[in-house]
C-alpha atoms as a PDB file:
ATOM      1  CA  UNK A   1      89.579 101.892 131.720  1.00  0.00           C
ATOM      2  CA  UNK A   2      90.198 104.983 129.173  1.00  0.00           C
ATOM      3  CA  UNK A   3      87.856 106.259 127.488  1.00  0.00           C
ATOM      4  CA  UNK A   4      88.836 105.391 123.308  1.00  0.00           C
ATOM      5  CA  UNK A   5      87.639 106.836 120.344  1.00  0.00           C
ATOM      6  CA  UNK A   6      88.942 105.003 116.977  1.00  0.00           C
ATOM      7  CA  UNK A   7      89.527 106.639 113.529  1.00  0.00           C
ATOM      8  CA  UNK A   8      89.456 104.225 110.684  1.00  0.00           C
ATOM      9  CA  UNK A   9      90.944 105.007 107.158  1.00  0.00           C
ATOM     10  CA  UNK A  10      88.374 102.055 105.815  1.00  0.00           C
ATOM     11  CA  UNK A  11      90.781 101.814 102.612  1.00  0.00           C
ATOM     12  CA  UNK A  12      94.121 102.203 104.086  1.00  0.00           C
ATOM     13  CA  UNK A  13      92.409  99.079 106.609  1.00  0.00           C
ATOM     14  CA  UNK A  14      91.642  97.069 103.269  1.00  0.00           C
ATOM     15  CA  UNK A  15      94.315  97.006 101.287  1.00  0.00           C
ATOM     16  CA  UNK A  16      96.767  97.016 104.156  1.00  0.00           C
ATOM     17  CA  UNK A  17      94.961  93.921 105.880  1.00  0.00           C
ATOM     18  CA  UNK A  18      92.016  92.415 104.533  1.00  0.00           C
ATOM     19  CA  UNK A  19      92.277  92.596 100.343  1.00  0.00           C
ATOM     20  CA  UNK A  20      92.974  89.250  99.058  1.00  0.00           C
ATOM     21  CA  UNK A  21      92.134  87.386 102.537  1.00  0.00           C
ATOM     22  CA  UNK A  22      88.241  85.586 103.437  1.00  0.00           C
ATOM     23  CA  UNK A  23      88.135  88.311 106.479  1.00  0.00           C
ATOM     24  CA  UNK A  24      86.403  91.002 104.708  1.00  0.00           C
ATOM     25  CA  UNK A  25      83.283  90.496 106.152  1.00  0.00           C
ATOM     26  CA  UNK A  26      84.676  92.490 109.482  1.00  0.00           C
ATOM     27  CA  UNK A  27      82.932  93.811 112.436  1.00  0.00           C
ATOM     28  CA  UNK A  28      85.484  96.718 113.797  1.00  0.00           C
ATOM     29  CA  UNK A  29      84.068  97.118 117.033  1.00  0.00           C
ATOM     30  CA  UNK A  30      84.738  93.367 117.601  1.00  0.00           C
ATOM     31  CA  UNK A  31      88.183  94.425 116.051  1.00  0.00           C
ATOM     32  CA  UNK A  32      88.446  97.272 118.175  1.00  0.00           C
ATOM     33  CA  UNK A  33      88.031  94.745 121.163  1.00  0.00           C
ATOM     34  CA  UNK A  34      90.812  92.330 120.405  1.00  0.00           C
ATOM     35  CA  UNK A  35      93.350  95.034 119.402  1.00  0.00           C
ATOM     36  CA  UNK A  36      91.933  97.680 122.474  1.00  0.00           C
ATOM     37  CA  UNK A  37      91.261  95.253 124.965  1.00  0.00           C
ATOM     38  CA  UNK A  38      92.420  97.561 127.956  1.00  0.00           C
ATOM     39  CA  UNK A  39      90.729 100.217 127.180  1.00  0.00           C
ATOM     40  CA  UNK A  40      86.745 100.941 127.027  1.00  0.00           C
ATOM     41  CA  UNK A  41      85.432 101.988 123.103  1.00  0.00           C
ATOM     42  CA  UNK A  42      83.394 105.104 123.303  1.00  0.00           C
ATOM     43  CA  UNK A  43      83.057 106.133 119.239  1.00  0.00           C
ATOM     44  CA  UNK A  44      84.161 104.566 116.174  1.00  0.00           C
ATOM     45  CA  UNK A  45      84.631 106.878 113.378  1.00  0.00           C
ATOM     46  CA  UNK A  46      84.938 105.168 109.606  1.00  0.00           C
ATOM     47  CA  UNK A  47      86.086 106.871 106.628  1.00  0.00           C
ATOM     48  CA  UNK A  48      85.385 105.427 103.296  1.00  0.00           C
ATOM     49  CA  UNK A  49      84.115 106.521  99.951  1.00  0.00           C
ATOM     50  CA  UNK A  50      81.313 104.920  97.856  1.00  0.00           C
ATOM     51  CA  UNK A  51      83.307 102.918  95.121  1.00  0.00           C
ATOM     52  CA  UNK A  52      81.990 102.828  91.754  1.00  0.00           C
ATOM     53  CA  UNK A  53      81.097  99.707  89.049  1.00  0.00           C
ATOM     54  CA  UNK A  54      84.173  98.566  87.129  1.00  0.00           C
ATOM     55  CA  UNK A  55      84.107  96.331  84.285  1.00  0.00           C
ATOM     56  CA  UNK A  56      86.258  93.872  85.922  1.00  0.00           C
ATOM     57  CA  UNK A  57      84.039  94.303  89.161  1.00  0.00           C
ATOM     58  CA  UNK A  58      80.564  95.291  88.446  1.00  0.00           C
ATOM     59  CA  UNK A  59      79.355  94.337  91.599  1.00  0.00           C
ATOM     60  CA  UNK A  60      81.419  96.040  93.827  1.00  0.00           C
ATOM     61  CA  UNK A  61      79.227  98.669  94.884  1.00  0.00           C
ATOM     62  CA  UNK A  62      76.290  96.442  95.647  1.00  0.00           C
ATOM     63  CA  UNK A  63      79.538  94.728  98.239  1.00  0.00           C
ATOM     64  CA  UNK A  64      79.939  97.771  99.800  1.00  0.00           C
ATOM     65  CA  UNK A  65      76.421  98.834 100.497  1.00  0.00           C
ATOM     66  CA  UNK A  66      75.888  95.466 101.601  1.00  0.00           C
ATOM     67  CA  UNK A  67      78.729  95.794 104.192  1.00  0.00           C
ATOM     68  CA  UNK A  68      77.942  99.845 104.932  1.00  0.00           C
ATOM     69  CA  UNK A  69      74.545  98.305 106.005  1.00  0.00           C
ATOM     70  CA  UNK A  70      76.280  95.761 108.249  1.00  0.00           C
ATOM     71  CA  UNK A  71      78.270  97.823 109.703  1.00  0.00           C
ATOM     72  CA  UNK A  72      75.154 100.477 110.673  1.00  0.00           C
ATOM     73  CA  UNK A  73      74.312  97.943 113.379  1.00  0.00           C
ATOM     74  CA  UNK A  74      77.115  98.388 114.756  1.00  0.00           C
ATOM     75  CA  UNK A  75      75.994 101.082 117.798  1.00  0.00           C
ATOM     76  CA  UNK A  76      78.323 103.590 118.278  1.00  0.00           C
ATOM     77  CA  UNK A  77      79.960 103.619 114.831  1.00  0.00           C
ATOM     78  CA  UNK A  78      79.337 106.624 112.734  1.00  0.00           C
ATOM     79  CA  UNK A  79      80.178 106.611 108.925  1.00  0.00           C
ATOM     80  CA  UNK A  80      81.997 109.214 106.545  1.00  0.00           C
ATOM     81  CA  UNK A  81      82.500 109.771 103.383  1.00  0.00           C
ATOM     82  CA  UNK A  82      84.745 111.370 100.921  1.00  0.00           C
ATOM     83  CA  UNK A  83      85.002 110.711  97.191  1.00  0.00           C
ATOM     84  CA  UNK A  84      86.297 109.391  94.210  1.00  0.00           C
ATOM     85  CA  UNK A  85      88.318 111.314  91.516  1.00  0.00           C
ATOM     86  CA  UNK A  86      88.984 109.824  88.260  1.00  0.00           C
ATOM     87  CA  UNK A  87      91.207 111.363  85.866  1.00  0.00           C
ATOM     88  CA  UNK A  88      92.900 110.338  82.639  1.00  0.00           C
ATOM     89  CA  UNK A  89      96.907 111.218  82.429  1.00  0.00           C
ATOM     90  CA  UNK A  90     100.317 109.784  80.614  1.00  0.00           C
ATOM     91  CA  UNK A  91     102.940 107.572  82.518  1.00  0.00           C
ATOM     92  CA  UNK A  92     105.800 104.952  81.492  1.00  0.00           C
ATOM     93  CA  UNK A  93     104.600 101.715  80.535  1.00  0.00           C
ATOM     94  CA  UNK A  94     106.683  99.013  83.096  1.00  0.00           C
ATOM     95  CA  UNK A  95     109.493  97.847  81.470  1.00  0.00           C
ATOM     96  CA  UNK A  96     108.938  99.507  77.839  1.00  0.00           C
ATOM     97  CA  UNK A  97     112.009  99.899  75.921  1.00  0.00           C
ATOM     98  CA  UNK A  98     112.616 102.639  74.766  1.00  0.00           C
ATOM     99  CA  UNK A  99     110.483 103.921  76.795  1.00  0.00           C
ATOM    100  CA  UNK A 100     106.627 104.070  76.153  1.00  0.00           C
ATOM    101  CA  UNK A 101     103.722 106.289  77.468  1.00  0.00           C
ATOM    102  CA  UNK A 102     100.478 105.347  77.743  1.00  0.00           C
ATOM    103  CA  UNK A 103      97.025 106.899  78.753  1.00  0.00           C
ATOM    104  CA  UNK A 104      95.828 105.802  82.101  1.00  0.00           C
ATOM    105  CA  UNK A 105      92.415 106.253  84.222  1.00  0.00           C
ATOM    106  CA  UNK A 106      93.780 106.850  87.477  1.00  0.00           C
ATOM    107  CA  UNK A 107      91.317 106.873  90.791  1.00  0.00           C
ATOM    108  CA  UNK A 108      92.216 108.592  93.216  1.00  0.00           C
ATOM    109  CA  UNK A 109      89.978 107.933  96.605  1.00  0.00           C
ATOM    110  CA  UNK A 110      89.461 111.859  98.146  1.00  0.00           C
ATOM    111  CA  UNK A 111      88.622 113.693 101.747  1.00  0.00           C
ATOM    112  CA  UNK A 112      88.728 110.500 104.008  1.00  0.00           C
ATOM    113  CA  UNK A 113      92.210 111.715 105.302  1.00  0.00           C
ATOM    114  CA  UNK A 114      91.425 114.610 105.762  1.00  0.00           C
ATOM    115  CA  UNK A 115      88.018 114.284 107.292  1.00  0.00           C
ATOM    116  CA  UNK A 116      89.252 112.156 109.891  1.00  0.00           C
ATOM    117  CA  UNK A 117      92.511 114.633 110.864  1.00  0.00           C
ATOM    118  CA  UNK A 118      89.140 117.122 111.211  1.00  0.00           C
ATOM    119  CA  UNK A 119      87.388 114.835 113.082  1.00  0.00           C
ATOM    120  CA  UNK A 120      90.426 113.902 115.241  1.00  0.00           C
ATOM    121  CA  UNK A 121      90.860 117.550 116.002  1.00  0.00           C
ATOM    122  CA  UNK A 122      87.800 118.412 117.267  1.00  0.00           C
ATOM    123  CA  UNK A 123      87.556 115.306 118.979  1.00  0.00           C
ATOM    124  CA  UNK A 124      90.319 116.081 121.142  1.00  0.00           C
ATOM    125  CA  UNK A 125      90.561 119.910 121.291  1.00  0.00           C
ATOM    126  CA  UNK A 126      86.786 119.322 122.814  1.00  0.00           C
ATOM    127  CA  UNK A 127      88.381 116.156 125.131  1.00  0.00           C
ATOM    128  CA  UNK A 128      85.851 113.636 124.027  1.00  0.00           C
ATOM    129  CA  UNK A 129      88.307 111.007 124.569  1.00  0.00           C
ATOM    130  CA  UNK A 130      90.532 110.088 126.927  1.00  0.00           C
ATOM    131  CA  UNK A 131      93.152 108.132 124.105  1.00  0.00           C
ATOM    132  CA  UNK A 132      92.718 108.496 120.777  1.00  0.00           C
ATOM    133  CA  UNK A 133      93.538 105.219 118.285  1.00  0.00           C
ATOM    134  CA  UNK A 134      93.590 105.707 114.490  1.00  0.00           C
ATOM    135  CA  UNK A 135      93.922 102.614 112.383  1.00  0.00           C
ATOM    136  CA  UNK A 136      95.845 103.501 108.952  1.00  0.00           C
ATOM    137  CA  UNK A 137      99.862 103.613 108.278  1.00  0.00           C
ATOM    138  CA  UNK A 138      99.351 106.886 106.093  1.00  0.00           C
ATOM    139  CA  UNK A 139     101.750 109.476 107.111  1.00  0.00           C
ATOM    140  CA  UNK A 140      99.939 111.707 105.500  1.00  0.00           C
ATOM    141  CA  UNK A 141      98.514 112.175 109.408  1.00  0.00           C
ATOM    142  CA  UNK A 142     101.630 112.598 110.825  1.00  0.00           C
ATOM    143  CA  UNK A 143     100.634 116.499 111.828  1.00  0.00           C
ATOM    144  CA  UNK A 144      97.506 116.036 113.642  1.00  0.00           C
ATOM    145  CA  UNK A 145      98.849 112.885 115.245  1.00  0.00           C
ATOM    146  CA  UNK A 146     101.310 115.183 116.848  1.00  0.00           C
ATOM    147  CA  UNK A 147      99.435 118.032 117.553  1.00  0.00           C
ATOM    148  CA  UNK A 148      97.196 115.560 119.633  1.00  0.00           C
ATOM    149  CA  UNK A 149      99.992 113.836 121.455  1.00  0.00           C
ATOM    150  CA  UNK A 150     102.244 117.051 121.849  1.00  0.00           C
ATOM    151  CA  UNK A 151     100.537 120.576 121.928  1.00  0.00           C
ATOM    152  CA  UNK A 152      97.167 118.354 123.778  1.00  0.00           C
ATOM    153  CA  UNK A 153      98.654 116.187 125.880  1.00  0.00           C
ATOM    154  CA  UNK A 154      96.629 112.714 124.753  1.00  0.00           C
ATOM    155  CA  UNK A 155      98.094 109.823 124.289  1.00  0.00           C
ATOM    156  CA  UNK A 156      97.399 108.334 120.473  1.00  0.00           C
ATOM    157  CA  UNK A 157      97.995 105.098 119.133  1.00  0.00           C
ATOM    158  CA  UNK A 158      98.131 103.750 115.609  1.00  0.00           C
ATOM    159  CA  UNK A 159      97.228 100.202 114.812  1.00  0.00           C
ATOM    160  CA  UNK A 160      98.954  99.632 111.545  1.00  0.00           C
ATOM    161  CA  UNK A 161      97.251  97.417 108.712  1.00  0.00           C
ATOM    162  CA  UNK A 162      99.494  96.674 106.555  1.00  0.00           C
ATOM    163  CA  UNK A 163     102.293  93.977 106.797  1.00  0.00           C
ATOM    164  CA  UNK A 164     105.292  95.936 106.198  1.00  0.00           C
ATOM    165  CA  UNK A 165     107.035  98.579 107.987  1.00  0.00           C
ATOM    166  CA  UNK A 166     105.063 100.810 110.201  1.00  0.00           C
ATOM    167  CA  UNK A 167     105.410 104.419 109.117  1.00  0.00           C
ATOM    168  CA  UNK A 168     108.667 105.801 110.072  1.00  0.00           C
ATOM    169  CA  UNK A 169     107.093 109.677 111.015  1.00  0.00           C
ATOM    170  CA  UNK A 170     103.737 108.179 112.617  1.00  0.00           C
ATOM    171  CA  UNK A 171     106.610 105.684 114.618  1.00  0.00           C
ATOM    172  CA  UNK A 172     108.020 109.087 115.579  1.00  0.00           C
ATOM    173  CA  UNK A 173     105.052 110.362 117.145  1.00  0.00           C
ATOM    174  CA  UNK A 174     102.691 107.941 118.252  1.00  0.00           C
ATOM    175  CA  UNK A 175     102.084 107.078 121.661  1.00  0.00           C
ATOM    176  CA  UNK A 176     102.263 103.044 120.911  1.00  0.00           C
ATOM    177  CA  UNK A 177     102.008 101.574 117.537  1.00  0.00           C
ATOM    178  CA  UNK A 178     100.980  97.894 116.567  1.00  0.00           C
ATOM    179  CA  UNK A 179     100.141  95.493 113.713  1.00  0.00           C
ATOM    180  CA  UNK A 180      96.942  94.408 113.034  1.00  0.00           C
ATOM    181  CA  UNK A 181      97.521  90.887 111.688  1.00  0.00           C
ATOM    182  CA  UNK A 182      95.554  88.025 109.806  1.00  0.00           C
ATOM    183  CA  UNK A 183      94.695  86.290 113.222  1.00  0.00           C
ATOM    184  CA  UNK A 184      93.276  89.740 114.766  1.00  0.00           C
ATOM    185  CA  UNK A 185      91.182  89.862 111.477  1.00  0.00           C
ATOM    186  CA  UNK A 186      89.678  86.107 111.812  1.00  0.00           C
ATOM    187  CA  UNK A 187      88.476  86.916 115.152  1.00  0.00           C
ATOM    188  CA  UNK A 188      86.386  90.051 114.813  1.00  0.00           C
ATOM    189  CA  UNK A 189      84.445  88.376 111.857  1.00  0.00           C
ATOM    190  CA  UNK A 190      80.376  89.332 111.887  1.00  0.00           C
ATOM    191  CA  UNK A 191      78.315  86.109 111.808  1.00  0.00           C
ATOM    192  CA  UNK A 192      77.465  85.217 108.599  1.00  0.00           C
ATOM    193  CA  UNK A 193      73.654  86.499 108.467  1.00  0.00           C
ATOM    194  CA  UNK A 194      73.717  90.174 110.530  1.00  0.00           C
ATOM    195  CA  UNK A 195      69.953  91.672 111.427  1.00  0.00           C
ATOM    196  CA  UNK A 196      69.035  95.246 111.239  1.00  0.00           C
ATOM    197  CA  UNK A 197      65.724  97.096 111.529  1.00  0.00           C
ATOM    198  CA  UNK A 198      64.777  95.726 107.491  1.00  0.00           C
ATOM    199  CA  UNK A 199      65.788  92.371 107.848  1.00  0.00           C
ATOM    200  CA  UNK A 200      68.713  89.919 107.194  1.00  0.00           C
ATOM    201  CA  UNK A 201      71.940  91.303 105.914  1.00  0.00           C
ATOM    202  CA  UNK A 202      73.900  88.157 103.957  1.00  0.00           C
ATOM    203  CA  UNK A 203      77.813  87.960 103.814  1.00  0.00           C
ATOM    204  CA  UNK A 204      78.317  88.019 100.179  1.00  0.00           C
ATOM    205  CA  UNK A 205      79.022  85.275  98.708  1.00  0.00           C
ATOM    206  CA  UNK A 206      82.025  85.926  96.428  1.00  0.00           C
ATOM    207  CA  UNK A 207      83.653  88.832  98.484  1.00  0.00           C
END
């Protein structure tokens, strides 16, 4: 079996797949399994950012450390984070006529792409892997998704969150590309109580 490493763009892998749908509460290297299950899942790199309180969502941070923690158990899955930027700025209020502009607080989630196109990198200049899987559909990644499959000679797949179209350039480039889709998600669900070294870890209740 081939030695895989997976690169996950944790937010591209939420809103793509599991926003809006009961499987949030996911264990990726069970996912890893059912999408990977030919080849043998050496690291598991995750790229996130810590998500602030929001007044329609206070308790979203206290979600995600719950699920960070869950996902620590997880052996050979490592963790890493960008950040947030938040910045006020004018755009067109939908549908205003005449036209309208309106000051906006727009969050921007920073790094995570580019810390795993690092990570990816090294990974393979260094030939830690045998294939390399990244699951996202940001083209944004297009370059180091080529540089891996054509200057390194490693085969790279994408598995592709969201529902839509895959990305045309990653299309171009990959080695294989599939969809990651609402069944895959409702089998790699973590039981709902997890244990770690401090205890229980709960599913929470109104993710």
């Amino acid at each position: 079996m081939p030695k895989a490493n997976v690169y996950i763009d944790g937010f591209n892998l939420y809103y793509g797949a599991a926003r809006g749908t009961p499987y949030k509460w996911l264990d990726l290297s069970r996912l890893c399994q059912v999408m990977l299950p030919g080849d043998l899942i050496q690291e598991i790199k995750y790229f996130t950012a810590r998500v602030s309180s929001r007044p329609h969502d206070p308790d979203a941070p206290t979600r995600q450390q719950i699920y960070l923690r869950a996902l620590r158990t997880i052996p050979n899955l490592s963790i890493h984070y960008g950040h947030f930027l938040t910045h006020s700025c004018r755009m067109v209020l939908t549908g205003s006529s005449p036209v309208q502009k309106v000051w906006v607080d727009k969050t921007e989630e920073k790094g995570s792409d580019v810390n795993l196109a690092a990570h990816l990198l090294r990974d393979a200049y260094n030939r830690r892997f045998e294939v390399a899987v990244l699951i996202t559909n940001d083209s944004d990644l297009l370059e180091p998704v080529r540089i891996v499959k054509d200057e390194l000679q490693l085969p790279i797949g994408i598995l592709n969150p969201h529902p839509g179209r895959h990305s045309k350039q990653l299309q171009q480039v990959a080695t294989f590309i599939k969809r990651i889709r609402q069944a895959d998600l409702a089998a790699a669900q973590f039981p709902q109580v997890v244990l770690d070294s401090k205890g229980p870890i709960h599913k929470p209740a109104t993710w």
